[in-house]
Protein backbone atom coordinates (compact mmCIF):
# COMPACT_ATOMS: atom_id res chain seq x y z
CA UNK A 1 -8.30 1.50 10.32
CA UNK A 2 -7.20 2.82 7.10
CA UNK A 3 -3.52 3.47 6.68
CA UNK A 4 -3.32 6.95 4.49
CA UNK A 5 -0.67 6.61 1.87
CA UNK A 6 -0.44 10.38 1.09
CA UNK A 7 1.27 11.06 4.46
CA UNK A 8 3.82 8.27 5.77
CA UNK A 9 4.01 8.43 9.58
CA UNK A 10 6.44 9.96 11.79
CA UNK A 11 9.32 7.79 12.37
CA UNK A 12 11.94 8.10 15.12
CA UNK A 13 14.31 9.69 13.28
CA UNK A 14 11.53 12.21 11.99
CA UNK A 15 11.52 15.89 14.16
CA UNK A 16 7.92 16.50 15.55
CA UNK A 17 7.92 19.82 13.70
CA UNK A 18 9.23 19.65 9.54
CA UNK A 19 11.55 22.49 8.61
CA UNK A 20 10.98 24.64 5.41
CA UNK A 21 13.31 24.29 2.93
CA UNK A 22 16.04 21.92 1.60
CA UNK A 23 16.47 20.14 5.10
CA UNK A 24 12.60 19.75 5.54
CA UNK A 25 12.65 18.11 1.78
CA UNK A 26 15.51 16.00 2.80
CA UNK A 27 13.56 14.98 6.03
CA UNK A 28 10.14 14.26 3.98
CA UNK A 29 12.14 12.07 1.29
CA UNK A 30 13.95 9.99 4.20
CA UNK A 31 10.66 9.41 5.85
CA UNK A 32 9.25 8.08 2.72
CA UNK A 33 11.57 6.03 1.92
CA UNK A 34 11.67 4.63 5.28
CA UNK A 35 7.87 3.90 5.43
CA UNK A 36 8.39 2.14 2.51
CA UNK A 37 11.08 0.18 3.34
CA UNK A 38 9.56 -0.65 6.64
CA UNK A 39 5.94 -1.70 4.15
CA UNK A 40 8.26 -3.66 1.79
CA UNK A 41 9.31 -5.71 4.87
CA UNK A 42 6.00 -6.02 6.19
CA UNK A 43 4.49 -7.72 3.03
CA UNK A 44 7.65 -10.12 2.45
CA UNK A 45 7.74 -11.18 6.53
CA UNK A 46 3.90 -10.45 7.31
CA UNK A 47 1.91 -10.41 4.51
CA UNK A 48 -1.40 -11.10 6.38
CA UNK A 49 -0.44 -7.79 8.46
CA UNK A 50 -0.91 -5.91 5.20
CA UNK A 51 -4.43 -6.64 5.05
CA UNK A 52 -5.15 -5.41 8.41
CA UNK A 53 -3.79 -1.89 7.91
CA UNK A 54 -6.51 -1.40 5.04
CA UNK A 55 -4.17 -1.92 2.04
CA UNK A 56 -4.62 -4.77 -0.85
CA UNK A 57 -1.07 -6.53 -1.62
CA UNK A 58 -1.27 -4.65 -5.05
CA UNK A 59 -1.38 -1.24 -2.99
CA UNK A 60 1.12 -2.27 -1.00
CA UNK A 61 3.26 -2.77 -4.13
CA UNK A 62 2.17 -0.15 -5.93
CA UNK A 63 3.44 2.33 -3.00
CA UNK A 64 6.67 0.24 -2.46
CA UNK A 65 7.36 0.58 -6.30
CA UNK A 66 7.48 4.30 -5.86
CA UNK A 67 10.78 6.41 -5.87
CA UNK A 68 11.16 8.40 -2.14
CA UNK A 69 10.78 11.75 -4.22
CA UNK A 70 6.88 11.05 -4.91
CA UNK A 71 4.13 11.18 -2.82
């Protein structure tokens, strides 16, 4: 399985359908930051779990490293 970076996945506090606009942005940044947050504590507690999602260590940083604005 091959986790896809481009597109973190829904959370729970996601809505099943995004918005347009300013609150959809909002939504889409809080997401991100979330899946990173959650991937930052995954390769500090886990690290072997990062392997079996697809990702190297240095992907996993690379995508931690990343402000919540970019994709």
């Amino acid at each position: 399985m091959q986790l896809d970076l481009r597109q973190p996945p829904a959370s729970a506090f996601s809505r099943p359908e995004r918005q347009s606009g300013l609150i959809g942005l909002i939504e889409t940044w809080f997401d991100r930051a979330r899946f990173r947050e959650e991937l930052a504590l995954m390769a500090r507690d886990t690290p072997e779990r990062i392997d079996d999602i697809g990702l190297t260590m240095e992907q996993a940083r690379t995508e931690i490293a990343k402000p919540f604005w970019r994709r």
